[in-house]
C-alpha atoms as a PDB file:
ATOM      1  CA  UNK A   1     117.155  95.439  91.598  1.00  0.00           C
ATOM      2  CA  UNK A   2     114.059  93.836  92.952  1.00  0.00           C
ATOM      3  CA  UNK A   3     113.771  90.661  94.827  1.00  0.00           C
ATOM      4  CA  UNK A   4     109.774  90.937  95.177  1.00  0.00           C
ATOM      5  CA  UNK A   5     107.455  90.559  92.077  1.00  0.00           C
ATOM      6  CA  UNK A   6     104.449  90.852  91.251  1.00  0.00           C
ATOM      7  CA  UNK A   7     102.342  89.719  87.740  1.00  0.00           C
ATOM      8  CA  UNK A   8      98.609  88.964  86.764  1.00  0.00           C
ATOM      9  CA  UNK A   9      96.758  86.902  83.601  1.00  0.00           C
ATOM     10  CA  UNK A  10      99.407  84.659  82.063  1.00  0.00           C
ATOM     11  CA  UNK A  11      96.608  82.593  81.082  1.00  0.00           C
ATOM     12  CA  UNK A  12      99.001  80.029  80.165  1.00  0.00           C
ATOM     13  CA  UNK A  13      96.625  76.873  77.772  1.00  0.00           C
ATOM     14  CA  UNK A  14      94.576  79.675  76.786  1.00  0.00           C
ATOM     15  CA  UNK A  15      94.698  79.629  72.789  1.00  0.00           C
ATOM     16  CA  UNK A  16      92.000  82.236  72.728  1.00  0.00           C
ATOM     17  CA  UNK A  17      93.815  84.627  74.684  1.00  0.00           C
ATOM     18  CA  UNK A  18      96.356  85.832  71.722  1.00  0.00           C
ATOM     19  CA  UNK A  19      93.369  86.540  69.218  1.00  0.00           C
ATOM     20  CA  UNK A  20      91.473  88.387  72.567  1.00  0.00           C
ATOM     21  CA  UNK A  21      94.165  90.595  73.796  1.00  0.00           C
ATOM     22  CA  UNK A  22      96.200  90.876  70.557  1.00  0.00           C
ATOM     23  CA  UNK A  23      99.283  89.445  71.868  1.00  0.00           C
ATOM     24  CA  UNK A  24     102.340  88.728  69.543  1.00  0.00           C
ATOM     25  CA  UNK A  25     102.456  85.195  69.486  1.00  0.00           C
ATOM     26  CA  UNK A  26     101.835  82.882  66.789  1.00  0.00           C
ATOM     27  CA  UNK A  27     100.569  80.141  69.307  1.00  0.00           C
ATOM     28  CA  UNK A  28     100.462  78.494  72.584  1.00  0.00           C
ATOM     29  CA  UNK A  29     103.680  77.219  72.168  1.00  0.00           C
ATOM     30  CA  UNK A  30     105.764  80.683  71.164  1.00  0.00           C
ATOM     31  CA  UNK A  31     103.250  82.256  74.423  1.00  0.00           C
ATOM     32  CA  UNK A  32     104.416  79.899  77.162  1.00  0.00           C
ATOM     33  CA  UNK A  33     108.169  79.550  75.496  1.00  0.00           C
ATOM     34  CA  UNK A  34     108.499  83.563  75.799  1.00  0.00           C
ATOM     35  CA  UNK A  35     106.532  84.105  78.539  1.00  0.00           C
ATOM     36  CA  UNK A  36     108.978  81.751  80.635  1.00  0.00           C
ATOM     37  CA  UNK A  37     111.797  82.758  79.067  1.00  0.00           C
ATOM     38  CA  UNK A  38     111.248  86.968  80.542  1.00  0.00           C
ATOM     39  CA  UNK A  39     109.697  85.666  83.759  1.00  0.00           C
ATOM     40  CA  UNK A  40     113.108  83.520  84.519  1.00  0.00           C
ATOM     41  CA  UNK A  41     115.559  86.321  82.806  1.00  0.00           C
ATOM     42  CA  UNK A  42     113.747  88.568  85.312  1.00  0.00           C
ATOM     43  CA  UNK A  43     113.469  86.773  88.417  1.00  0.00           C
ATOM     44  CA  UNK A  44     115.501  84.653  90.761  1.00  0.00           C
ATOM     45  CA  UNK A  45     115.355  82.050  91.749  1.00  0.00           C
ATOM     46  CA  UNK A  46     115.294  82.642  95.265  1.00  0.00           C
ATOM     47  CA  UNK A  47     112.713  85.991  94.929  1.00  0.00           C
ATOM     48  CA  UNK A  48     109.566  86.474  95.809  1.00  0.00           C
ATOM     49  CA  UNK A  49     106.324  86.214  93.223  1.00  0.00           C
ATOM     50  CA  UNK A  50     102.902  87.132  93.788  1.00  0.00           C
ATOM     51  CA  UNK A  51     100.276  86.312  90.929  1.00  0.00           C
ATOM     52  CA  UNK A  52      97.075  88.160  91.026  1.00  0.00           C
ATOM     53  CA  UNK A  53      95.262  84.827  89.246  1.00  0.00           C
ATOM     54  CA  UNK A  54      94.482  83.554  85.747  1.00  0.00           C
ATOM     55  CA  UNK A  55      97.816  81.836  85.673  1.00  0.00           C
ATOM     56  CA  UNK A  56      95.972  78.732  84.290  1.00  0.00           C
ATOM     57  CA  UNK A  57      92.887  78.558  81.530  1.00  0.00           C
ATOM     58  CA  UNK A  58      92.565  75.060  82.211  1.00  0.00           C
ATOM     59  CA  UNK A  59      94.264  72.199  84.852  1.00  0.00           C
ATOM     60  CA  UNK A  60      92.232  69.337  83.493  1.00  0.00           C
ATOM     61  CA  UNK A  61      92.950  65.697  84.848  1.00  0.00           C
ATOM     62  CA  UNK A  62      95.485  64.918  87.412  1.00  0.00           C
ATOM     63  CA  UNK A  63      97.993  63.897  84.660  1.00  0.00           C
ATOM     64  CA  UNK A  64      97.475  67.631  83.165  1.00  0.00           C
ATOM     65  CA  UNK A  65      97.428  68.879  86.007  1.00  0.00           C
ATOM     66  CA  UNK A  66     100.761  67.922  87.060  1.00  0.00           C
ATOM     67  CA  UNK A  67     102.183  68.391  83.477  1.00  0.00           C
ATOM     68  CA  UNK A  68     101.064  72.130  84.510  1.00  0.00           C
ATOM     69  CA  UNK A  69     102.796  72.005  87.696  1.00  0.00           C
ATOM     70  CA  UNK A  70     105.889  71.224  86.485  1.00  0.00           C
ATOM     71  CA  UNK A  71     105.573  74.164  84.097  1.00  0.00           C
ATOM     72  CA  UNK A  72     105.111  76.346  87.473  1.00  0.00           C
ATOM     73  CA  UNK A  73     107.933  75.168  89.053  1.00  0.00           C
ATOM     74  CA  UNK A  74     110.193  75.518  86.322  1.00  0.00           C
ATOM     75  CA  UNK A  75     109.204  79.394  86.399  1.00  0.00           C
ATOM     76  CA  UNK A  76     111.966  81.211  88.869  1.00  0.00           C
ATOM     77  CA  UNK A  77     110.908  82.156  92.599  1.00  0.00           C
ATOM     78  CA  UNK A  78     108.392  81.494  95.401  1.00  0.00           C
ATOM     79  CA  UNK A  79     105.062  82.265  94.845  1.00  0.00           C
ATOM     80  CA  UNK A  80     101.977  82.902  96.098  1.00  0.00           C
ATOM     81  CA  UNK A  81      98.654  82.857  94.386  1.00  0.00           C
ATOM     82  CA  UNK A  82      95.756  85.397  94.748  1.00  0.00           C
ATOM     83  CA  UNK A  83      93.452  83.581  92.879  1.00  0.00           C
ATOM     84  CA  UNK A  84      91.291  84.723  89.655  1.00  0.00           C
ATOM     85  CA  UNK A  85      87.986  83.897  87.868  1.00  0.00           C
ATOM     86  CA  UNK A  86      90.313  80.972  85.703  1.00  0.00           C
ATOM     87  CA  UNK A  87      92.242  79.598  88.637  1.00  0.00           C
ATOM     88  CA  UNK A  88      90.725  76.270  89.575  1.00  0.00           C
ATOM     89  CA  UNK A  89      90.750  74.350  93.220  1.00  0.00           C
ATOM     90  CA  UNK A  90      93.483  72.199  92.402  1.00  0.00           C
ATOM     91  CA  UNK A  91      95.716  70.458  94.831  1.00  0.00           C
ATOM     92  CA  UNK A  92      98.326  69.602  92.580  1.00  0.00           C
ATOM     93  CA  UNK A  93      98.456  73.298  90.944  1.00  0.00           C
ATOM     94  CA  UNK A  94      98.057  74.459  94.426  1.00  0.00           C
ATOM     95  CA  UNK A  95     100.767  72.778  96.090  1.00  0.00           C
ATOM     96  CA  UNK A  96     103.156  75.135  93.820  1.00  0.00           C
ATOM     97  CA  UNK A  97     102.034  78.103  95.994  1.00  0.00           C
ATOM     98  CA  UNK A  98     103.459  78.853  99.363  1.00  0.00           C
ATOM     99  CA  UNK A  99      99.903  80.102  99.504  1.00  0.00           C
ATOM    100  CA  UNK A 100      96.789  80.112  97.710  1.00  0.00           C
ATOM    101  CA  UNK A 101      94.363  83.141  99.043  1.00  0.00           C
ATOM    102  CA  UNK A 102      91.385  85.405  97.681  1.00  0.00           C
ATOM    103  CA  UNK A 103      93.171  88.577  98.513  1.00  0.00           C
ATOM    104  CA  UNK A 104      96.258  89.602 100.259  1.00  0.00           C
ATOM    105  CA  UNK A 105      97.506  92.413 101.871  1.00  0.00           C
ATOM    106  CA  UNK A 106     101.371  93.318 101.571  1.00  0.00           C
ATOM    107  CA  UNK A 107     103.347  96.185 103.634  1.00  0.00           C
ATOM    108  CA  UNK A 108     106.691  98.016 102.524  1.00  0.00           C
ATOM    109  CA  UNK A 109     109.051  99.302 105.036  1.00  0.00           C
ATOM    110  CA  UNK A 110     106.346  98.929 107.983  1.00  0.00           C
ATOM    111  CA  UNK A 111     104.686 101.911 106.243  1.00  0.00           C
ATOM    112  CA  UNK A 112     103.508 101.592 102.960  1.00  0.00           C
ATOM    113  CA  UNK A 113     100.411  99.298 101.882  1.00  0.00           C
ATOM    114  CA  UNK A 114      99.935  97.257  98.947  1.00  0.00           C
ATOM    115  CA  UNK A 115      96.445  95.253  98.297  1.00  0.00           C
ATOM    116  CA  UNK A 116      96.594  92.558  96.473  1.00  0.00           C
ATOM    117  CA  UNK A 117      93.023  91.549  94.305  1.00  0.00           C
ATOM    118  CA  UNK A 118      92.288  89.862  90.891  1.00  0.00           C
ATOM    119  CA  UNK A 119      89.650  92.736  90.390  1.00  0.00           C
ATOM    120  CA  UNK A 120      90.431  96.232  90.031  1.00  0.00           C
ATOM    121  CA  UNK A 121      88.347  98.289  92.801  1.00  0.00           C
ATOM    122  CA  UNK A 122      87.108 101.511  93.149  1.00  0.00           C
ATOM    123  CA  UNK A 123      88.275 101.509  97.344  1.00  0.00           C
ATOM    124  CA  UNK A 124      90.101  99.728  99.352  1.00  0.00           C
ATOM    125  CA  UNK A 125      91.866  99.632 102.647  1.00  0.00           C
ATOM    126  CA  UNK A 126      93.837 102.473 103.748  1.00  0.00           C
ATOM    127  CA  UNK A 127      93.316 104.391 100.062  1.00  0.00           C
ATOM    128  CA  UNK A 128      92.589 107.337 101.559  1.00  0.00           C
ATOM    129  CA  UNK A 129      95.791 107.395 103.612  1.00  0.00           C
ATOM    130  CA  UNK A 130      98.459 106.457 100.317  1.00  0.00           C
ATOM    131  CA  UNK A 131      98.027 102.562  99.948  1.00  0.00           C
ATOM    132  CA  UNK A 132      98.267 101.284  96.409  1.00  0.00           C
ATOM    133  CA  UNK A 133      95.969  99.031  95.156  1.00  0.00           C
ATOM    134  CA  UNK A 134      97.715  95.645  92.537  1.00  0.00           C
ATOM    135  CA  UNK A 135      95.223  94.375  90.569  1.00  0.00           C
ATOM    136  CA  UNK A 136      94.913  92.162  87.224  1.00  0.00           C
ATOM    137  CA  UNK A 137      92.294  90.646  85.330  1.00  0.00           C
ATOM    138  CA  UNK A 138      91.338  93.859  82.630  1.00  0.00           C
ATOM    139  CA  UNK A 139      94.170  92.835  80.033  1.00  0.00           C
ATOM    140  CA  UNK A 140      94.920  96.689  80.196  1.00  0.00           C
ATOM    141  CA  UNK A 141      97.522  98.457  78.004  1.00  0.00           C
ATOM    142  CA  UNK A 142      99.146 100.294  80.730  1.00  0.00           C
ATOM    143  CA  UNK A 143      99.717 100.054  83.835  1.00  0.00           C
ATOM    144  CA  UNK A 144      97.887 102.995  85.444  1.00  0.00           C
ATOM    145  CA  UNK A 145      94.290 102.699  83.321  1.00  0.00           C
ATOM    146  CA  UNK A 146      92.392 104.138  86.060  1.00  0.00           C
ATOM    147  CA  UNK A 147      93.251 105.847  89.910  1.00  0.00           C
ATOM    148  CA  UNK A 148      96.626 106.689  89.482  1.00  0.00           C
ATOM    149  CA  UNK A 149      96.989 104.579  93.281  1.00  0.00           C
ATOM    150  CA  UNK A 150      95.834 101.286  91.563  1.00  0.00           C
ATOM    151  CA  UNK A 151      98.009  99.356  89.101  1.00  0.00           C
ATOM    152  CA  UNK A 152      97.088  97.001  86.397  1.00  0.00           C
ATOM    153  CA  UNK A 153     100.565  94.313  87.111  1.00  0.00           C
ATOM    154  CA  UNK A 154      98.930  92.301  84.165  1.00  0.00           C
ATOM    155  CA  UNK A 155     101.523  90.374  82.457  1.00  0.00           C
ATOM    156  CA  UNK A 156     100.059  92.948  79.144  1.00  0.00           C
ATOM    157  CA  UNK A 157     100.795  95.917  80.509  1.00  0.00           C
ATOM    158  CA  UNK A 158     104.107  94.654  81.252  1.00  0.00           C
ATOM    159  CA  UNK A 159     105.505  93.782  78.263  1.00  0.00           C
ATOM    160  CA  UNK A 160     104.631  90.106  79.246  1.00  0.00           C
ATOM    161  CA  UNK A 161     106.790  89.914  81.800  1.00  0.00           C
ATOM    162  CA  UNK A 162     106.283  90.500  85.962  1.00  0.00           C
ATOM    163  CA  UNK A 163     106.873  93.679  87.374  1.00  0.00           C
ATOM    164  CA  UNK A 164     109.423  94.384  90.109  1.00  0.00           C
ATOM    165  CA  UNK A 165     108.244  96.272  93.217  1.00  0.00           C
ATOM    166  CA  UNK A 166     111.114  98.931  92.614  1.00  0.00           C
ATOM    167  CA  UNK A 167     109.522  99.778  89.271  1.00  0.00           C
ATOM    168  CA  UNK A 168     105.677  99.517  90.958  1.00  0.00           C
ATOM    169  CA  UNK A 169     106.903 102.286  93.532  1.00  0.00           C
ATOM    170  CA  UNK A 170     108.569 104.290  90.913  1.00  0.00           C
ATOM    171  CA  UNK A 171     105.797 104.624  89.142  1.00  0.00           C
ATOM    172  CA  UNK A 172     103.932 105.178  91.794  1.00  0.00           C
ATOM    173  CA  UNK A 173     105.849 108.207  92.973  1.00  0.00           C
ATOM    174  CA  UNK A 174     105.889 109.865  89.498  1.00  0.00           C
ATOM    175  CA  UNK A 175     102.377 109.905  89.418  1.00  0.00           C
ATOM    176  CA  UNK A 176     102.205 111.679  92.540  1.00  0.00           C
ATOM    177  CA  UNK A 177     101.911 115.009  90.650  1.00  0.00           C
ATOM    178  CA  UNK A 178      98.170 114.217  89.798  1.00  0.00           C
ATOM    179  CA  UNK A 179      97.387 114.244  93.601  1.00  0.00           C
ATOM    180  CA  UNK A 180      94.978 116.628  94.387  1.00  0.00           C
ATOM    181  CA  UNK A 181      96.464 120.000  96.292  1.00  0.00           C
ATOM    182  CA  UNK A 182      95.939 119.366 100.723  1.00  0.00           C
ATOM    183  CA  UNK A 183      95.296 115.444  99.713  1.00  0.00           C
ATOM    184  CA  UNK A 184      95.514 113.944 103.372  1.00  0.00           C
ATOM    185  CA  UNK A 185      95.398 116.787 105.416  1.00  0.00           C
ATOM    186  CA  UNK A 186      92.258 116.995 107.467  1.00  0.00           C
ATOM    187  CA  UNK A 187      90.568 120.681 107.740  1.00  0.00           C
ATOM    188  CA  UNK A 188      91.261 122.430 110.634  1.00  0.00           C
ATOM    189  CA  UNK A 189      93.562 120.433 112.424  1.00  0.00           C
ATOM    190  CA  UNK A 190      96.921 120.977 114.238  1.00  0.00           C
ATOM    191  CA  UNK A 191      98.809 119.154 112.527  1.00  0.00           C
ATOM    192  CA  UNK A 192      98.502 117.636 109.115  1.00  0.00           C
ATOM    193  CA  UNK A 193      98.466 113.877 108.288  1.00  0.00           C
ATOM    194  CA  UNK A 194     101.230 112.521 106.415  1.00  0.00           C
ATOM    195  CA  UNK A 195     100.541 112.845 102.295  1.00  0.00           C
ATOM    196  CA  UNK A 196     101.025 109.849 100.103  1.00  0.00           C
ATOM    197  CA  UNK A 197     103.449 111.845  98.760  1.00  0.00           C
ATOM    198  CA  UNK A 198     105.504 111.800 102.246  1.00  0.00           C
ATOM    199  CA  UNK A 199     104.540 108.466 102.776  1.00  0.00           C
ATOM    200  CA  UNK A 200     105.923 107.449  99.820  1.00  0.00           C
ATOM    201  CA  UNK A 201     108.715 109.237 100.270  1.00  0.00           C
ATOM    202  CA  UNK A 202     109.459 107.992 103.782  1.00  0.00           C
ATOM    203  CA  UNK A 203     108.859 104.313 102.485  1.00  0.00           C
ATOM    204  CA  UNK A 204     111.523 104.325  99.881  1.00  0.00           C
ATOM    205  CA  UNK A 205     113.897 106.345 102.247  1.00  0.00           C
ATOM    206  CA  UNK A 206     113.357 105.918 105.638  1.00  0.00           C
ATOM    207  CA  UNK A 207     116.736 107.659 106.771  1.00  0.00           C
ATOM    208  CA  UNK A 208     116.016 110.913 104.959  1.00  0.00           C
ATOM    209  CA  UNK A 209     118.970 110.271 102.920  1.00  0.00           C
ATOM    210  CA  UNK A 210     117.400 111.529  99.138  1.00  0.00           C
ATOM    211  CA  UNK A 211     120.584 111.583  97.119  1.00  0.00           C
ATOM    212  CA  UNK A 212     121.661 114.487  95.363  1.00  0.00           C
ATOM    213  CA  UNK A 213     118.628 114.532  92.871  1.00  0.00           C
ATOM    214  CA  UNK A 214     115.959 114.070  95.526  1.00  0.00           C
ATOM    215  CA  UNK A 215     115.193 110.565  94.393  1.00  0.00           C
ATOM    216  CA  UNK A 216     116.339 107.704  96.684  1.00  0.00           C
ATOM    217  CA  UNK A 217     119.634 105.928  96.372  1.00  0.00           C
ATOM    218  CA  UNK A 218     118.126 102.769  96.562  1.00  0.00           C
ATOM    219  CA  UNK A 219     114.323 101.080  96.308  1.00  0.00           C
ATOM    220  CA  UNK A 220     115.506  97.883  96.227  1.00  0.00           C
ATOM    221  CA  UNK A 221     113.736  95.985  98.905  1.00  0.00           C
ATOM    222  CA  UNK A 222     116.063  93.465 101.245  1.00  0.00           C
ATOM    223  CA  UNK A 223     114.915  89.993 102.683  1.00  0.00           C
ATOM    224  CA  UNK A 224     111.558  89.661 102.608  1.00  0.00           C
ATOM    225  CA  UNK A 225     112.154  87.832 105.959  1.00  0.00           C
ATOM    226  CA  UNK A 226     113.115  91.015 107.188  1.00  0.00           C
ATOM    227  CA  UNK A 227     111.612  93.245 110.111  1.00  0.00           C
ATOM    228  CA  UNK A 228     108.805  95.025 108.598  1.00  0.00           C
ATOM    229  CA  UNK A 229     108.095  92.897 105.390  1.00  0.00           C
ATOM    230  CA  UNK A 230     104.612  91.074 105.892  1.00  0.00           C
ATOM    231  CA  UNK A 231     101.580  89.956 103.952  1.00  0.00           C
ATOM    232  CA  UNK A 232      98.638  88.796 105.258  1.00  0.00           C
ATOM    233  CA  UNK A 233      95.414  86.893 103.862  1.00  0.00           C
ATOM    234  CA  UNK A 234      92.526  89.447 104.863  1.00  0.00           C
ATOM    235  CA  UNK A 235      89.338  88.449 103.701  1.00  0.00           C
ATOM    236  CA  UNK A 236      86.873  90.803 104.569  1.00  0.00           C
ATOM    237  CA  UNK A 237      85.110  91.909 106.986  1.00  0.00           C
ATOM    238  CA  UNK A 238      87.312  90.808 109.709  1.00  0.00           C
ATOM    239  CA  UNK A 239      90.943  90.620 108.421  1.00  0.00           C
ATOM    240  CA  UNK A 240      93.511  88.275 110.659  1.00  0.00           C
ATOM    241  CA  UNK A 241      96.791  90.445 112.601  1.00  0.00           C
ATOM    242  CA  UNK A 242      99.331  90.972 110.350  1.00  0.00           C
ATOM    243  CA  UNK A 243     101.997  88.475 110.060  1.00  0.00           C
ATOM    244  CA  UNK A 244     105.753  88.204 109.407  1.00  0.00           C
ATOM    245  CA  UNK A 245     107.055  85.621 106.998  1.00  0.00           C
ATOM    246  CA  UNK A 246     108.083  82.585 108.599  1.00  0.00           C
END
């Protein structure tokens, strides 16, 4: 079971959104009521959240504003924010972040990279060498609409509700059969770079203990405190060092 999370385009106050994205609500009400309810059945209390922006349509005044961020804080878990085309500068929302950024990037067992944008993106750092791209913001269907490295965590292709990172990197590994034959492997040299495949691979099991049906006996992630569990905000073109979490 996951302790790390990740979800996109809530759009919590947004009436307009249930007539826009067909979702099975009656109204704002029945939206936020079930919306919170598989968001805290979900996730702890103590696990980690990262929303890939448009929680929020709307903050409005500071007394709104802080009617909304008691609504955040009674959803389960830290968060952090990567923020969307609806999230507004707000202190008040803000202050229910651990940390409000533009785009962040995430790494898995020291090995495997996750970037974290509103926008889906055609590249992005370290896609050529297995990183997966987390994205939100094109109300997709599915989770894999486009690159099979780049997933839509969009609370509706999630059956409105966040998506664990175990489930993320099992999807991620049974799509591996559309990589292209020699993907990673440079022509003509000695020895070939790692796969995504084998990075993959190495990333959920980094003892080389598969199981007996080659699939790992356990993705869940520990501590996110942990050795070898960091995030960084990386705005381009000059991204910070990595960093642990405090």
């Amino acid at each position: 079971m996951s302790d790390v999370f990740f979800t996109s385009d809530a759009h919590f106050g947004h009436a307009n959104i249930i007539r826009f994205c067909e979702r099975p609500f009656a109204d704002l009400d029945a939206m936020h009521s079930a919306l919170a309810a598989n968001w805290n059945k979900k996730v702890g209390k103590n696990d980690k959240v990262y929303c890939l922006g448009d929680m929020l349509n709307r903050t409005g005044s500071n007394k709104r504003a802080a009617e909304w961020a008691e609504f955040l804080a009674s959803l389960h878990g830290r968060k952090w924010l990567v923020r969307g085309n609806h999230d507004k500068n707000n202190d008040i929302i803000n202050a229910q972040y651990e940390e409000v950024a533009d785009y962040l990037k995430f790494i898995y067992n020291d090995q495997l990279t996750f970037i974290l944008f509103h926008y889906p993106i055609q590249s992005w750092d370290k896609g050529h060498r297995g990183s997966i791209h987390l994205h939100g913001h094109i109300h997709s269907k599915v989770a894999c609409p486009g690159p099979y490295r780049r997933v839509d965590v969009g609370m509706d292709a999630w059956n409105y509700e966040p998506a664990g990172l175990d489930e993320i990197l099992a999807l991620a590994r049974a799509r591996e059969g559309l990589e292209p034959k020699g993907w990673g492997h440079k022509q003509g040299a000695r020895q070939p770079k790692k796969t995504s495949e084998n990075i993959l691979h190495d990333a959920f099991d980094p003892d080389g203990d598969d199981g007996a049906a080659g699939m790992p006996l356990s993705v869940g992630m520990g501590p996110m405190d942990a050795p070898g569990h960091r995030v960084s905000a990386a705005p381009n073109p000059d991204p910070p060092p990595e960093r642990h979490f405090p």
